[in-house]
PDB file of N, CA and C in Angstrom:
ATOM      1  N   UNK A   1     113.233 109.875 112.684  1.00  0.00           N
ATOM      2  CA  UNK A   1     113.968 108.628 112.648  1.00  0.00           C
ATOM      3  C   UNK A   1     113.986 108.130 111.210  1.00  0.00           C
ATOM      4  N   UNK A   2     115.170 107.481 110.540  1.00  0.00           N
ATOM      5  CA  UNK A   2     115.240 106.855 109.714  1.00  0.00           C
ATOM      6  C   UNK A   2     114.908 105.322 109.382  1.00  0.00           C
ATOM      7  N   UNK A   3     114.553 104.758 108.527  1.00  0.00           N
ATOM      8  CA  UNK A   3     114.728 103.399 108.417  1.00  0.00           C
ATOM      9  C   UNK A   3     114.709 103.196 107.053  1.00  0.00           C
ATOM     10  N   UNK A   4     116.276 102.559 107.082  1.00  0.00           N
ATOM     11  CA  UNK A   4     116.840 102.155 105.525  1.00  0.00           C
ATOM     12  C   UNK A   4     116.999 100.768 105.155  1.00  0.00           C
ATOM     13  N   UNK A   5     117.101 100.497 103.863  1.00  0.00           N
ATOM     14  CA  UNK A   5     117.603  99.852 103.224  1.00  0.00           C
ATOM     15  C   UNK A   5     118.796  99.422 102.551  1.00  0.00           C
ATOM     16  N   UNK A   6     119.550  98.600 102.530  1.00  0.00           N
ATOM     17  CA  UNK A   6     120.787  98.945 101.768  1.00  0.00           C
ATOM     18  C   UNK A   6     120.774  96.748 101.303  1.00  0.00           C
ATOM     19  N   UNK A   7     121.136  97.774  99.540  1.00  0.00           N
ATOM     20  CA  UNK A   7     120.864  96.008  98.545  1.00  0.00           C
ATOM     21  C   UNK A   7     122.468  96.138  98.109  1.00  0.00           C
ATOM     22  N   UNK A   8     123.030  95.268  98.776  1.00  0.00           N
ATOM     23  CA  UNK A   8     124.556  94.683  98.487  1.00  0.00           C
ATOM     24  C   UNK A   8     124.600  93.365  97.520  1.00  0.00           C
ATOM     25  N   UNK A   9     125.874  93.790  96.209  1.00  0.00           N
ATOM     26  CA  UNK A   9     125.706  93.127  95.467  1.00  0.00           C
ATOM     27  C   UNK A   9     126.897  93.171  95.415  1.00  0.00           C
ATOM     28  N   UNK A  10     127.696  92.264  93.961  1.00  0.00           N
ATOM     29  CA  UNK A  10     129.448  92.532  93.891  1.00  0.00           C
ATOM     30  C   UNK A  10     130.011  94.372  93.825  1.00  0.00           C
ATOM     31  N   UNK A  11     130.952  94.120  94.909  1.00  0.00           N
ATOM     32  CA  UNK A  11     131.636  95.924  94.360  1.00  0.00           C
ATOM     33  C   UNK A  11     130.097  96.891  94.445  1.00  0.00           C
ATOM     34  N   UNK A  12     129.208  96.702  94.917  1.00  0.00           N
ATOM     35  CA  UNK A  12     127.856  97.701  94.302  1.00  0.00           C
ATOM     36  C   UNK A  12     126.575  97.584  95.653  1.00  0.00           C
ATOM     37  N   UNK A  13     126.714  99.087  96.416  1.00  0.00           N
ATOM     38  CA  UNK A  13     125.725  99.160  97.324  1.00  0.00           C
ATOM     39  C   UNK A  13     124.631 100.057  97.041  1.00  0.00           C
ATOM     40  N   UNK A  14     123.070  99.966  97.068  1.00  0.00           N
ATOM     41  CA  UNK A  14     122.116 101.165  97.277  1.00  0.00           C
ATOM     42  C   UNK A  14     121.483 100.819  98.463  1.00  0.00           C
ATOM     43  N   UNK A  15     121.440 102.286  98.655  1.00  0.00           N
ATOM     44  CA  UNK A  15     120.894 102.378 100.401  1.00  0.00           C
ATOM     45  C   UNK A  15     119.387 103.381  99.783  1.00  0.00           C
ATOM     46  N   UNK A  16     118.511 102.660 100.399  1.00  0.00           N
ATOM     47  CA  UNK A  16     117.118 103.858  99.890  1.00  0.00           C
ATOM     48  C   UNK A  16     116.539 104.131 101.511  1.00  0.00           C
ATOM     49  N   UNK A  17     116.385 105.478 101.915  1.00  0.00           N
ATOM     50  CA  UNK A  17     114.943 105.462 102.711  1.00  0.00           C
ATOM     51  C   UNK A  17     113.664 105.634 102.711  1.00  0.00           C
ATOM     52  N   UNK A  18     113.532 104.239 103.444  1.00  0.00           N
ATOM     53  CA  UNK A  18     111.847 103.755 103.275  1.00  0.00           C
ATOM     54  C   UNK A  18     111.137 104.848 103.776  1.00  0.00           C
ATOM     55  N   UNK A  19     111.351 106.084 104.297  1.00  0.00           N
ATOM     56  CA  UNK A  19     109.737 107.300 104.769  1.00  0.00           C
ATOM     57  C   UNK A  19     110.295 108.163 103.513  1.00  0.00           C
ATOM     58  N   UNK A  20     111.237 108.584 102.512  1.00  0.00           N
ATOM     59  CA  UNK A  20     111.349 109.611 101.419  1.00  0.00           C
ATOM     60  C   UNK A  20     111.259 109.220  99.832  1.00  0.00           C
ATOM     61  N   UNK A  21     111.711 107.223  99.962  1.00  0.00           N
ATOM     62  CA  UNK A  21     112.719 107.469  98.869  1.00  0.00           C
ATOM     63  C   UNK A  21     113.620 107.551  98.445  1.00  0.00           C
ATOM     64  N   UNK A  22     114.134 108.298  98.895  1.00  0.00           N
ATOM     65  CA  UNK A  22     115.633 108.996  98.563  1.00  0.00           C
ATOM     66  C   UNK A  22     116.393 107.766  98.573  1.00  0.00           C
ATOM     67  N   UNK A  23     117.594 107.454  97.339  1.00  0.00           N
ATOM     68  CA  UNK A  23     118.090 106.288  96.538  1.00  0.00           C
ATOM     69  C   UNK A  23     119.632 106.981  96.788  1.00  0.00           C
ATOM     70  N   UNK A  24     121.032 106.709  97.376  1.00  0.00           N
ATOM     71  CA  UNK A  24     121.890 106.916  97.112  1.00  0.00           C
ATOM     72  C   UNK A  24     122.859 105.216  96.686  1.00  0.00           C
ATOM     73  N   UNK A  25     123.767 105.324  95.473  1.00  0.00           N
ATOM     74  CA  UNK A  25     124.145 104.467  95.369  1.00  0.00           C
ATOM     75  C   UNK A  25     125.633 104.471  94.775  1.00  0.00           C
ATOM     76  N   UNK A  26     126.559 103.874  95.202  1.00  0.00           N
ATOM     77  CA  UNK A  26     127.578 103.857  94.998  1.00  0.00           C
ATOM     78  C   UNK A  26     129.125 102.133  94.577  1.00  0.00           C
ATOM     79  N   UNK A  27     129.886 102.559  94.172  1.00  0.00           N
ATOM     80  CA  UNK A  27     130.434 101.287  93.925  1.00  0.00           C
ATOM     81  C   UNK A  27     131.924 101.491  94.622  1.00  0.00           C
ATOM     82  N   UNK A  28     132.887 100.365  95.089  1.00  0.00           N
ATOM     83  CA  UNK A  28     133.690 100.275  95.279  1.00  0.00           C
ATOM     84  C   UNK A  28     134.251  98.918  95.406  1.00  0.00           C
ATOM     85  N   UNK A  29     135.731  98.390  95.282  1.00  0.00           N
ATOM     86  CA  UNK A  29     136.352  97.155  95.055  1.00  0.00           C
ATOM     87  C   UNK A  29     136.386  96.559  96.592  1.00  0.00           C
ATOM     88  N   UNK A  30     135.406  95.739  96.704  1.00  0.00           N
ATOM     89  CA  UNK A  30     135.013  95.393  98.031  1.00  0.00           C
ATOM     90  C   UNK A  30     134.940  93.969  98.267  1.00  0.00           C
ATOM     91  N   UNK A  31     134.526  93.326  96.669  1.00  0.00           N
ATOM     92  CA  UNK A  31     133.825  92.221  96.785  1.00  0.00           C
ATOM     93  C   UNK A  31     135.144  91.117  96.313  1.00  0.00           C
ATOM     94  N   UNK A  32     135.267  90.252  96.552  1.00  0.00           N
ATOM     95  CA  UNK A  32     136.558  89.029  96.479  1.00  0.00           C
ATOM     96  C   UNK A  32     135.817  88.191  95.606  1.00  0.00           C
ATOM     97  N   UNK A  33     136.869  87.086  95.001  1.00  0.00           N
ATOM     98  CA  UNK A  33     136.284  86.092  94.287  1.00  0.00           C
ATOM     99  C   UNK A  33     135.510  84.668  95.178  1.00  0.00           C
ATOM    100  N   UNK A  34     135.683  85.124  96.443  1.00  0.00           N
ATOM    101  CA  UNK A  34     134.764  84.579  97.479  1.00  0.00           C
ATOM    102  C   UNK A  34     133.741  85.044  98.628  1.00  0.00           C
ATOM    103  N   UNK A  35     134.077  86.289  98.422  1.00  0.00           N
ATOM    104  CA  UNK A  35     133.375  86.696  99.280  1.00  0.00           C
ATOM    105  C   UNK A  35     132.704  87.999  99.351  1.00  0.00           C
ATOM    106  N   UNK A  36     131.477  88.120  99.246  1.00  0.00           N
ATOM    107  CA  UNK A  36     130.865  88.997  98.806  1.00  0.00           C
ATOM    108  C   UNK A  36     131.567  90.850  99.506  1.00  0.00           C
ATOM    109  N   UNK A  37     131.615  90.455 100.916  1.00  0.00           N
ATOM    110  CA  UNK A  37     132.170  91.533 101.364  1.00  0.00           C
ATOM    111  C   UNK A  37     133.934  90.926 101.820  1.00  0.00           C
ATOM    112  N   UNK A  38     134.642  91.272 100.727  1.00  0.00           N
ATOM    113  CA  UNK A  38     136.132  90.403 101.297  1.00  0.00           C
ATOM    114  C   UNK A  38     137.269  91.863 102.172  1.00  0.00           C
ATOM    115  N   UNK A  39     136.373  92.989 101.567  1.00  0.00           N
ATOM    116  CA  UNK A  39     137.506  94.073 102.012  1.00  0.00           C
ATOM    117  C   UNK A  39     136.969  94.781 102.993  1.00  0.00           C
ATOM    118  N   UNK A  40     136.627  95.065 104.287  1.00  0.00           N
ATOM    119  CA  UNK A  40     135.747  95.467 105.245  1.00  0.00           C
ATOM    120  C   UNK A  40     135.917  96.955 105.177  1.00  0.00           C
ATOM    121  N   UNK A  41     137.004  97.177 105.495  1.00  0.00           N
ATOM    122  CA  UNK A  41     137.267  98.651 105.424  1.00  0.00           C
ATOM    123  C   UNK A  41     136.709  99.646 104.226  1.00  0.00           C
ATOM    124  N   UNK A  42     136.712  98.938 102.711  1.00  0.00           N
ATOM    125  CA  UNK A  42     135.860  99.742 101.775  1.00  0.00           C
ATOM    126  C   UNK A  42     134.792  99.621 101.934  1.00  0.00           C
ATOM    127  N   UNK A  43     133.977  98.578 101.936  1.00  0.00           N
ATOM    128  CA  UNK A  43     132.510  98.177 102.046  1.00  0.00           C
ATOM    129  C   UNK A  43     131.996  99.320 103.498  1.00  0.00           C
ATOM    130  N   UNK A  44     132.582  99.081 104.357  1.00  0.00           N
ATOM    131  CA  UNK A  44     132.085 100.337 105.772  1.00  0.00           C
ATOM    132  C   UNK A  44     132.420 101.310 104.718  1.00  0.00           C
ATOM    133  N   UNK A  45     133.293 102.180 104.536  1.00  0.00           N
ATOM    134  CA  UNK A  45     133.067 103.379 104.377  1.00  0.00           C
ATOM    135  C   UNK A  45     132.362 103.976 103.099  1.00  0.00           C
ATOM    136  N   UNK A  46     132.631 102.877 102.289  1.00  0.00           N
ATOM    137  CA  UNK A  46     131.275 103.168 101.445  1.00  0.00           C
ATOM    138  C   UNK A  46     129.537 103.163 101.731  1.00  0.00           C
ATOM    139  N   UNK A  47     129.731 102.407 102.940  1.00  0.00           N
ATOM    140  CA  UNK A  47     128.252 102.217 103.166  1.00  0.00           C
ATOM    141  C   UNK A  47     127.869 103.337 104.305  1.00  0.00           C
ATOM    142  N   UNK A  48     128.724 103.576 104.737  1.00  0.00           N
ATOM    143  CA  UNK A  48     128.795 105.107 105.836  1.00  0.00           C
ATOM    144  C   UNK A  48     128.456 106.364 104.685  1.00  0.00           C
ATOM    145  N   UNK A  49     129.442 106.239 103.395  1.00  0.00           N
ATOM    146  CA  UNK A  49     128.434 107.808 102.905  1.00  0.00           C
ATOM    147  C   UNK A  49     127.625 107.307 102.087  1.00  0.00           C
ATOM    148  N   UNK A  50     127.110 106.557 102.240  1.00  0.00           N
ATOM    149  CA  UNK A  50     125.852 106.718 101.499  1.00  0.00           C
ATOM    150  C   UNK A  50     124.148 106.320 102.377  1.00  0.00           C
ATOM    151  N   UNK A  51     124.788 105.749 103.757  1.00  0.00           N
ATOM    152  CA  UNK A  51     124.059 106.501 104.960  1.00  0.00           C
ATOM    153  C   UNK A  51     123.593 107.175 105.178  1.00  0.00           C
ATOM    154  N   UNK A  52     124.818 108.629 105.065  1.00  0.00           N
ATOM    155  CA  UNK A  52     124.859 109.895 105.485  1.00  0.00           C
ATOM    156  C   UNK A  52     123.898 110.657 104.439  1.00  0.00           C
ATOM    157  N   UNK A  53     124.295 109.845 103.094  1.00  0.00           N
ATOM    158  CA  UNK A  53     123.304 110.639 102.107  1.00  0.00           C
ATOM    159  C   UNK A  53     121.968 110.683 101.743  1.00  0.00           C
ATOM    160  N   UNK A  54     121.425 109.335 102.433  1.00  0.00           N
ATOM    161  CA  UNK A  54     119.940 109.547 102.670  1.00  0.00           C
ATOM    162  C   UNK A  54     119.572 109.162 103.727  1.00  0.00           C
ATOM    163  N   UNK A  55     119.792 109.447 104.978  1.00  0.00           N
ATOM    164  CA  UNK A  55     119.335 109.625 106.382  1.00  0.00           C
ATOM    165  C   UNK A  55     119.005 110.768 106.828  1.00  0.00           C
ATOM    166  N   UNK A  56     117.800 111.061 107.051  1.00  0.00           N
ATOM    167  CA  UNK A  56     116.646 111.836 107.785  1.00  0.00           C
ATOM    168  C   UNK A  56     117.742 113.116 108.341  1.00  0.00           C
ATOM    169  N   UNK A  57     117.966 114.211 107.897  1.00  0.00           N
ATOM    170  CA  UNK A  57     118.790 115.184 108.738  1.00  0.00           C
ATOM    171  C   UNK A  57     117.972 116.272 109.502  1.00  0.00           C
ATOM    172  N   UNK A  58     118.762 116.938 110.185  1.00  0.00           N
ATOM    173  CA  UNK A  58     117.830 117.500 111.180  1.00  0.00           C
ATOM    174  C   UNK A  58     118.813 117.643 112.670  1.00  0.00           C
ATOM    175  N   UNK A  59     118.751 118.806 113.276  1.00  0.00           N
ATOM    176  CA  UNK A  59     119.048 118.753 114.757  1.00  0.00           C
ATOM    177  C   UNK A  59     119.122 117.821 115.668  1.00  0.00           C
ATOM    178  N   UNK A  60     118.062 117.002 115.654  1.00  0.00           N
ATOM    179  CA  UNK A  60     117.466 116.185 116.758  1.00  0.00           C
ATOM    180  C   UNK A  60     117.684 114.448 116.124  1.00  0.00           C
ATOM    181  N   UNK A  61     118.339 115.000 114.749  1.00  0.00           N
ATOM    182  CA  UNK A  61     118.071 113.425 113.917  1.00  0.00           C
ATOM    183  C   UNK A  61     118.907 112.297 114.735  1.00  0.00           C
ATOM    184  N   UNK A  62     117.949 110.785 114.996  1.00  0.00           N
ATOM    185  CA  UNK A  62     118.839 110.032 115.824  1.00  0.00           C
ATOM    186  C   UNK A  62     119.084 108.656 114.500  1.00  0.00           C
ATOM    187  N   UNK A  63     120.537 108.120 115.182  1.00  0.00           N
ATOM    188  CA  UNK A  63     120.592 107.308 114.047  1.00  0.00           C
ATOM    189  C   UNK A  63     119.602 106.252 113.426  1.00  0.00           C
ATOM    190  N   UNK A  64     120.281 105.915 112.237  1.00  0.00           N
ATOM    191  CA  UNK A  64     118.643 104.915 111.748  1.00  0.00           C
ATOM    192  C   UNK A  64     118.615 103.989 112.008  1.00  0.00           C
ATOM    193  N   UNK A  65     117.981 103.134 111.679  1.00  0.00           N
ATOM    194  CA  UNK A  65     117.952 101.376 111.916  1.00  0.00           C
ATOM    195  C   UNK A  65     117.980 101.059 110.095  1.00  0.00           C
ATOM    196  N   UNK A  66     118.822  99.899 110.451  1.00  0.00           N
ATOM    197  CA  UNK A  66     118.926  99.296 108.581  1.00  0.00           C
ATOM    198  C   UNK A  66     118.999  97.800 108.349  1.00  0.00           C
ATOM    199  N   UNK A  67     118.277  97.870 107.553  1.00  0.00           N
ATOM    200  CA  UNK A  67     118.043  96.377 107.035  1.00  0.00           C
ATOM    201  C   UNK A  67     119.304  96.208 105.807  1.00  0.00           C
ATOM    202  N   UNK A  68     119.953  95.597 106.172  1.00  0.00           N
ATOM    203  CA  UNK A  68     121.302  95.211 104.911  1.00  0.00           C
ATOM    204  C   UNK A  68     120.641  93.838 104.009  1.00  0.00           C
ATOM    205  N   UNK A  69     120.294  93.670 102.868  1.00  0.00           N
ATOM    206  CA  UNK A  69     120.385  93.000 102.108  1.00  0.00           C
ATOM    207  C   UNK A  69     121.253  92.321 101.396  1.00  0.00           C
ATOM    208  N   UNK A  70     122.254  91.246 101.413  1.00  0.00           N
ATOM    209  CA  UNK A  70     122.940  90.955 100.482  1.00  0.00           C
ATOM    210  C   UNK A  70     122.157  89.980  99.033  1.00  0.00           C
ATOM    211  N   UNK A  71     122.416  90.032  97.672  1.00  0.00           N
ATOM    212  CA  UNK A  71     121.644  90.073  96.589  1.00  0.00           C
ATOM    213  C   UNK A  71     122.706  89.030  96.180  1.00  0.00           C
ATOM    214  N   UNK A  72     123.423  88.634  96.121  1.00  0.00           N
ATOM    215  CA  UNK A  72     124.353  88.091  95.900  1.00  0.00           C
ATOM    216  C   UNK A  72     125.223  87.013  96.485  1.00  0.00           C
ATOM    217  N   UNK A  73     125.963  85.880  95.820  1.00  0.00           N
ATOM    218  CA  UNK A  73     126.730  84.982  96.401  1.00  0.00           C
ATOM    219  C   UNK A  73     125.933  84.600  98.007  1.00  0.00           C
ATOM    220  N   UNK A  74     124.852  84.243  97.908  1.00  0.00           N
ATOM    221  CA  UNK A  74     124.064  83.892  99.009  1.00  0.00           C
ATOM    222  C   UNK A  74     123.659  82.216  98.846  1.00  0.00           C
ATOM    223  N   UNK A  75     124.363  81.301  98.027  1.00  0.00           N
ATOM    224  CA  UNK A  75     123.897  80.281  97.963  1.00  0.00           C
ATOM    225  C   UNK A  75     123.991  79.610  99.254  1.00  0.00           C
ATOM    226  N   UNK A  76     122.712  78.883  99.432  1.00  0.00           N
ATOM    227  CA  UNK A  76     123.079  78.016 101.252  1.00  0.00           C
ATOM    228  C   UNK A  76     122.564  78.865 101.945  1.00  0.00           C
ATOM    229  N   UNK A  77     122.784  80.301 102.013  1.00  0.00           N
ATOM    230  CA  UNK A  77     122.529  80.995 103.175  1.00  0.00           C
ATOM    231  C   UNK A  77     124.093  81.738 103.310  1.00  0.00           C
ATOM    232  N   UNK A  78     123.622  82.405 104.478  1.00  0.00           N
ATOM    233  CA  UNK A  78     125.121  82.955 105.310  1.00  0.00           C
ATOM    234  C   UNK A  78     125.619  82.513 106.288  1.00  0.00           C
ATOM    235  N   UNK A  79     126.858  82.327 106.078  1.00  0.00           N
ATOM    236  CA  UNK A  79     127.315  81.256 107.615  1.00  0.00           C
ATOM    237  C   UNK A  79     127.281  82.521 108.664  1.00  0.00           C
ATOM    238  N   UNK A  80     127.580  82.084 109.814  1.00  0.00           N
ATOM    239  CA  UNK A  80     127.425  83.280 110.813  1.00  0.00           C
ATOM    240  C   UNK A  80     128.644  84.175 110.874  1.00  0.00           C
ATOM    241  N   UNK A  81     129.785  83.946 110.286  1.00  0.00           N
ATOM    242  CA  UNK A  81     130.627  84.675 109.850  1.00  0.00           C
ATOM    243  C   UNK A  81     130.318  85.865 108.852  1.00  0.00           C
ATOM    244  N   UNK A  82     129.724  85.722 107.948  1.00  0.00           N
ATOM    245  CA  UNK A  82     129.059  86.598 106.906  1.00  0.00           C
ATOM    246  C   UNK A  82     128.206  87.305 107.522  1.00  0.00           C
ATOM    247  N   UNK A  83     126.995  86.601 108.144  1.00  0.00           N
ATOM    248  CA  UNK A  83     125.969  87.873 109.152  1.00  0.00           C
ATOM    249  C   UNK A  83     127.116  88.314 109.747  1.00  0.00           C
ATOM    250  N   UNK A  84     127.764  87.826 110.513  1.00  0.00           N
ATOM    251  CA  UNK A  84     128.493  88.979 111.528  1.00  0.00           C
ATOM    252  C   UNK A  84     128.896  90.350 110.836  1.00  0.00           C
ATOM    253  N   UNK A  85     129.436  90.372 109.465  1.00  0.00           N
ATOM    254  CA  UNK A  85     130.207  91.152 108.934  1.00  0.00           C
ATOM    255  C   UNK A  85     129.107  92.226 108.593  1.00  0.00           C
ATOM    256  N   UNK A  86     128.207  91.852 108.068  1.00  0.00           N
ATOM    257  CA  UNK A  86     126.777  92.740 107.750  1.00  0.00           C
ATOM    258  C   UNK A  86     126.243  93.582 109.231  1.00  0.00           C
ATOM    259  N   UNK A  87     126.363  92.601 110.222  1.00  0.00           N
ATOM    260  CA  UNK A  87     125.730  93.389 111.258  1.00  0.00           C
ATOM    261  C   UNK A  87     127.515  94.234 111.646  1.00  0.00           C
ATOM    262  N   UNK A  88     127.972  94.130 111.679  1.00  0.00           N
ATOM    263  CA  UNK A  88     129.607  95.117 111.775  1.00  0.00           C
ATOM    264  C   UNK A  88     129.009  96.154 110.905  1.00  0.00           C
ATOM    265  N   UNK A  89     129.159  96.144 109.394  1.00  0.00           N
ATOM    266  CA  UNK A  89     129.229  96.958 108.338  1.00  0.00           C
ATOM    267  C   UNK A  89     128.163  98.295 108.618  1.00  0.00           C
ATOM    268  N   UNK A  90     126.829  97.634 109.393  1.00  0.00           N
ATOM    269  CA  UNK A  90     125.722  98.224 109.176  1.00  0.00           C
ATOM    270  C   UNK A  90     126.387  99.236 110.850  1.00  0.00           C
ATOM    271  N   UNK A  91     126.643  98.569 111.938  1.00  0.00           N
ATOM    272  CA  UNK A  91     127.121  99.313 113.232  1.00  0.00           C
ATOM    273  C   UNK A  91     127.753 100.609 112.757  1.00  0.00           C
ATOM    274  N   UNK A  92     128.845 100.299 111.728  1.00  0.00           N
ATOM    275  CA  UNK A  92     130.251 100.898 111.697  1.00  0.00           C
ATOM    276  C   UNK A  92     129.374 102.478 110.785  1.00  0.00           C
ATOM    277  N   UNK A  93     128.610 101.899 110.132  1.00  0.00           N
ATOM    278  CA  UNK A  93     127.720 103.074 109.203  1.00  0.00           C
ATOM    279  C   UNK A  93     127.040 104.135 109.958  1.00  0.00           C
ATOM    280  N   UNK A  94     126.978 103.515 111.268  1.00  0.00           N
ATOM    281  CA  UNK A  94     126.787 104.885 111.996  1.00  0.00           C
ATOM    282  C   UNK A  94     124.669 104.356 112.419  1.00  0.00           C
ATOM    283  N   UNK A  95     124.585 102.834 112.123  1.00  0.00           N
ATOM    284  CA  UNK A  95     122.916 102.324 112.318  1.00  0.00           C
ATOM    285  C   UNK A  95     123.106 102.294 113.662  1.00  0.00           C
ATOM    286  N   UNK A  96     122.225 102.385 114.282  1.00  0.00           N
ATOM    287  CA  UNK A  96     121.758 102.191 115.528  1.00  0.00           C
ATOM    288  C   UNK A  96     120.836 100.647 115.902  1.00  0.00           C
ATOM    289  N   UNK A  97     120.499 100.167 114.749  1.00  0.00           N
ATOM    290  CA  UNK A  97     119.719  98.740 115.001  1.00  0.00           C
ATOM    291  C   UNK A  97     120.132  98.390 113.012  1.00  0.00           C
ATOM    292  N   UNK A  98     120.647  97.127 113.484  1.00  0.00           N
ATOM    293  CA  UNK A  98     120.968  96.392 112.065  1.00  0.00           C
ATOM    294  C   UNK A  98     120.544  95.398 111.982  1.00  0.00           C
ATOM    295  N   UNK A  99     119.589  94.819 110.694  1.00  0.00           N
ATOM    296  CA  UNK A  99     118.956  93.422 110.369  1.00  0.00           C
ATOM    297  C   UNK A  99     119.941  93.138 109.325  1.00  0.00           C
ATOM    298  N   UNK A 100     119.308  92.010 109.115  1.00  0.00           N
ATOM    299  CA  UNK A 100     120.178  91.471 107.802  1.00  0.00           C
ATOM    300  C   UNK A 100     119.315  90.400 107.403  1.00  0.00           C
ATOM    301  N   UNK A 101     118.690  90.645 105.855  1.00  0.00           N
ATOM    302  CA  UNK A 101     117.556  89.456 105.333  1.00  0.00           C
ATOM    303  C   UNK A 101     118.559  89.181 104.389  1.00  0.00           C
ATOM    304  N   UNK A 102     118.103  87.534 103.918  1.00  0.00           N
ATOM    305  CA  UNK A 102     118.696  87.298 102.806  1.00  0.00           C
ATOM    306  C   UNK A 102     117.313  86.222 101.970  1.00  0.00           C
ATOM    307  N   UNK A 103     117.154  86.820 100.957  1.00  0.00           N
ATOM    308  CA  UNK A 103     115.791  86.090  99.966  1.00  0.00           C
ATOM    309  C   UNK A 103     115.943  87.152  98.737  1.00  0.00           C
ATOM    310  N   UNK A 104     115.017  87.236  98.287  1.00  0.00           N
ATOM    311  CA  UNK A 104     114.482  87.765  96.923  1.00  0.00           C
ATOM    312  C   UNK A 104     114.805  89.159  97.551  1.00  0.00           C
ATOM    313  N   UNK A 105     115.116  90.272  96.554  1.00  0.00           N
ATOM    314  CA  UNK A 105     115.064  91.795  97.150  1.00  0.00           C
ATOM    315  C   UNK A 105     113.571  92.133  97.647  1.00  0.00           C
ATOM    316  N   UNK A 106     113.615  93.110  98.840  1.00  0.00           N
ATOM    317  CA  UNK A 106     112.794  93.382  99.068  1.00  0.00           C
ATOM    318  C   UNK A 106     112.047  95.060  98.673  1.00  0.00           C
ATOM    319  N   UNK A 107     110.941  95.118  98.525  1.00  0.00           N
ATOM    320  CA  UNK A 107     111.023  96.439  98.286  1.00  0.00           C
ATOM    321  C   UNK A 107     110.241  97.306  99.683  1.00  0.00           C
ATOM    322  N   UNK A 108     110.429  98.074  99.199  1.00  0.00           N
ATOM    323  CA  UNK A 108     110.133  99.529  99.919  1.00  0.00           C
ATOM    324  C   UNK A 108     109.581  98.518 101.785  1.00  0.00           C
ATOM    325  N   UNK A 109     107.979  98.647 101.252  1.00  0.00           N
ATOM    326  CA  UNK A 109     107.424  98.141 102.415  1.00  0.00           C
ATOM    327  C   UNK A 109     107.434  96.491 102.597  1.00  0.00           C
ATOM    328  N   UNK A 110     107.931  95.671 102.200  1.00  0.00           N
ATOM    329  CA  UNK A 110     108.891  94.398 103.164  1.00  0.00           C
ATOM    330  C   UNK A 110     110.049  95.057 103.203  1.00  0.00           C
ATOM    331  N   UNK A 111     110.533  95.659 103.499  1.00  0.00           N
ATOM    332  CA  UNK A 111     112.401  95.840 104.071  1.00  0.00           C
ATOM    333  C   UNK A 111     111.154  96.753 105.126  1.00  0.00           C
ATOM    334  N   UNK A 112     110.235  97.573 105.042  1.00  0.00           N
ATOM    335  CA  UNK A 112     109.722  98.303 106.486  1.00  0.00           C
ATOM    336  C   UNK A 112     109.430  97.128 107.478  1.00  0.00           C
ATOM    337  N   UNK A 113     108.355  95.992 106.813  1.00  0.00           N
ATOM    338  CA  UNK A 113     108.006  95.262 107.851  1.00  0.00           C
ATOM    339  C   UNK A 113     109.257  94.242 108.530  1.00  0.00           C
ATOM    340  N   UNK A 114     110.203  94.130 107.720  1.00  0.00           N
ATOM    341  CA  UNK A 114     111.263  92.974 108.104  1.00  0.00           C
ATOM    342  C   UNK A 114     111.823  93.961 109.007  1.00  0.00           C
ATOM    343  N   UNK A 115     112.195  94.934 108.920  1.00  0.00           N
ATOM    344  CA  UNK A 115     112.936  96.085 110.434  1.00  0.00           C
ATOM    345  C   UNK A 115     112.170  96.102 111.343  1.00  0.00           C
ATOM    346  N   UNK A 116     110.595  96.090 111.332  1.00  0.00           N
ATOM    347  CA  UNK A 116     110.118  96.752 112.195  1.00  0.00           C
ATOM    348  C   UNK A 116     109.684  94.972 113.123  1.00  0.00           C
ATOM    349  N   UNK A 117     109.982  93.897 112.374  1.00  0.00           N
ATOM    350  CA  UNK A 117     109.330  91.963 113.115  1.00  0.00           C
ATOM    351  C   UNK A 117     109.904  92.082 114.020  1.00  0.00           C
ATOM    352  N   UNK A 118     110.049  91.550 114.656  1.00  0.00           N
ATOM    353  CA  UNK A 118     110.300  91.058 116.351  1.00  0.00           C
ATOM    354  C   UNK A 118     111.704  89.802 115.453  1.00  0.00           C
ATOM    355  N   UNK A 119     112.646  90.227 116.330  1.00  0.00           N
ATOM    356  CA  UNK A 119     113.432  89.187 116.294  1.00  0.00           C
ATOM    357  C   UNK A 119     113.346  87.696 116.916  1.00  0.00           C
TER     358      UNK A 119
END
């Protein structure tokens, strides 16, 4: 099983998994002058291969669970419109369980314990 990370910023995602390491990161024109994720369709499929590129492979591999971070344009918080789009983005990536923190980045082991809290 996997369990990732992914730190969303303007135009700019890294997805790391927390049991390897393994850092894939990529950019695309995603982000609006309001809204961090304004283009859905790039932001998913950018965040789908870079999923694919560090998620646990294997025969038997089942999808991961991911903690989405947004790093950015987070003043106030996220209205529930914005979570919604994060928990979409993270579905559409092919996660099987999607969080979504928003604070200071987290590293390695807080993004483990924030996936693994009790909602």
């Amino acid at each position: 099983m996997s369990d990732l990370v992914a730190y969303v910023r303007r135009n700019h995602m890294e997805v790391m998994n927390l049991k390897d390491g393994q850092v894939a990161q990529g950019s695309g024109a995603f982000s609006t002058t309001r809204l961090l994720v304004g283009d859905f369709i790039t932001a998913e499929g950018l965040l789908a291969r870079l999923v694919k590129e560090v998620k646990s492979k294997g025969f038997f591999s089942v999808q991961p669970r991911l903690l989405l971070q947004p790093l950015e344009m987070t003043e106030g918080g996220l209205s529930q419109v914005e979570e919604r789009v994060f928990l979409e983005l993270g579905a559409g990536a092919g996660a099987r369980h999607v969080k979504v923190h928003v604070g200071p980045r987290l590293g390695p082991q807080a993004a483990f314990e924030a996936i693994n809290a009790r909602a």
